[in-house]
Protein backbone atom coordinates (compact mmCIF):
# COMPACT_ATOMS: atom_id res chain seq x y z
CA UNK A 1 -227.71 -35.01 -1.51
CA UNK A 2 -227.05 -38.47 -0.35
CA UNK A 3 -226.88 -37.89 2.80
CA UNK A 4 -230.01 -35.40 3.22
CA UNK A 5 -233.77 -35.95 3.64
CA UNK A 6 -234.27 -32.96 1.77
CA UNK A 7 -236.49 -33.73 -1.85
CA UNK A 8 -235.41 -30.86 -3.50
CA UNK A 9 -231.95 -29.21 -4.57
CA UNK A 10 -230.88 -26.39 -6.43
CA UNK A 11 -227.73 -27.55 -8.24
CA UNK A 12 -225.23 -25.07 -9.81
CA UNK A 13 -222.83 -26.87 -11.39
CA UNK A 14 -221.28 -28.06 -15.07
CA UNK A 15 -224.06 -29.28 -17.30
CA UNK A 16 -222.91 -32.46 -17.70
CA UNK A 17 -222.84 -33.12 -13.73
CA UNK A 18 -226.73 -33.13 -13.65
CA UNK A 19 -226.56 -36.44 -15.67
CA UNK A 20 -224.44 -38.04 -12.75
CA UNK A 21 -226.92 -36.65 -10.06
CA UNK A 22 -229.97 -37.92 -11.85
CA UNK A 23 -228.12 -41.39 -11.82
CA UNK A 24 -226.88 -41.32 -8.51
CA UNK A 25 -230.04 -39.78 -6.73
CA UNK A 26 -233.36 -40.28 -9.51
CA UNK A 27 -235.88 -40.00 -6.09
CA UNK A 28 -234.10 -36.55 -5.76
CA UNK A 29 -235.39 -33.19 -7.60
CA UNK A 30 -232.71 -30.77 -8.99
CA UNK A 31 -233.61 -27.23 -9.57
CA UNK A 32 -231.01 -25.73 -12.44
CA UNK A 33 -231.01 -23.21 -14.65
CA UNK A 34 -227.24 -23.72 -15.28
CA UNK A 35 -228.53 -25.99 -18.98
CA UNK A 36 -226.21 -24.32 -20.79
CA UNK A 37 -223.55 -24.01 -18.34
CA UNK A 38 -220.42 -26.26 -19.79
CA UNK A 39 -216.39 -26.33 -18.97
CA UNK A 40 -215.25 -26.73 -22.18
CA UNK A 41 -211.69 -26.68 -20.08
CA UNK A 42 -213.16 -30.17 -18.61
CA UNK A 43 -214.14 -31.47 -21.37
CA UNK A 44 -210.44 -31.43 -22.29
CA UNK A 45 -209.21 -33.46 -19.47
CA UNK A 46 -209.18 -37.07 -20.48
CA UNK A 47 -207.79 -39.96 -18.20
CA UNK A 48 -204.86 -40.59 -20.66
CA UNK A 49 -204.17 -36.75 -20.55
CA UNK A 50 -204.08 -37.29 -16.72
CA UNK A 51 -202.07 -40.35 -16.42
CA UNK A 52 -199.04 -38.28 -18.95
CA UNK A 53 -199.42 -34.93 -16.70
CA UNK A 54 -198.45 -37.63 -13.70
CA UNK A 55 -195.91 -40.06 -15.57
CA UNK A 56 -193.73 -36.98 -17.05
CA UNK A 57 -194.60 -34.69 -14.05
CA UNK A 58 -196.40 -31.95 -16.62
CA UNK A 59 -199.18 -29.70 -15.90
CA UNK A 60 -197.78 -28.48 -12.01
CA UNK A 61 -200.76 -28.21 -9.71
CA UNK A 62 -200.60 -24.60 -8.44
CA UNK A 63 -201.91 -23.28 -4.58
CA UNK A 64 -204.92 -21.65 -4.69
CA UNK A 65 -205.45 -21.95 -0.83
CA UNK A 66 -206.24 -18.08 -0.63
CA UNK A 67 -209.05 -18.57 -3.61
CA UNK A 68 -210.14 -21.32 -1.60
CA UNK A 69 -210.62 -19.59 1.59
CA UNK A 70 -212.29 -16.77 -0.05
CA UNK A 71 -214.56 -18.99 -1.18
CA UNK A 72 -215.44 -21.19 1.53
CA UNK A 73 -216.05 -17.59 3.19
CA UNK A 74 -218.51 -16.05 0.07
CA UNK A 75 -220.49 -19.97 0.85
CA UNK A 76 -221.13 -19.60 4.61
CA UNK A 77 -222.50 -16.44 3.95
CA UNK A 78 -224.86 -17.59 1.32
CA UNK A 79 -225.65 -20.44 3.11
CA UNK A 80 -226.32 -18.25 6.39
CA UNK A 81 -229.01 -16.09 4.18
């Protein structure tokens, strides 16, 4: 968005992330229909909760670089429609 001359977006994303976008970008329009879309799994994750996973090495971050890559592909071809 910041980077684009683009007036309108459609944004699907957490609920709560539409808050930060109005902030960031209030010239911008967002198109959503996502207003009841909320990660209660986010809501969980707290910067103290963070800063334990990292002092006592909990939580292990696992690879997901196939997801990712399936992903990326499922995007372009949206994108290219």
């Amino acid at each position: 968005m910041e980077k684009s001359t683009a007036k309108k977006f459609i944004v699907v994303t957490e609920f709560d992330m539409n808050y930060r976008l109005n902030a960031l970008y209030p010239d911008k329009e967002r198109i959503s229909d996502w207003l009841k879309a909320i990660c209660l799994s986010m809501k969980q994750i707290t910067l103290q909760s963070i800063w334990e996973s990292l002092k006592f090495k909990r939580n292990k971050v696992k690879d997901y670089l196939d997801i990712t890559k399936k992903t990326r592909r499922a995007i372009k071809r949206m994108l290219e429609l």
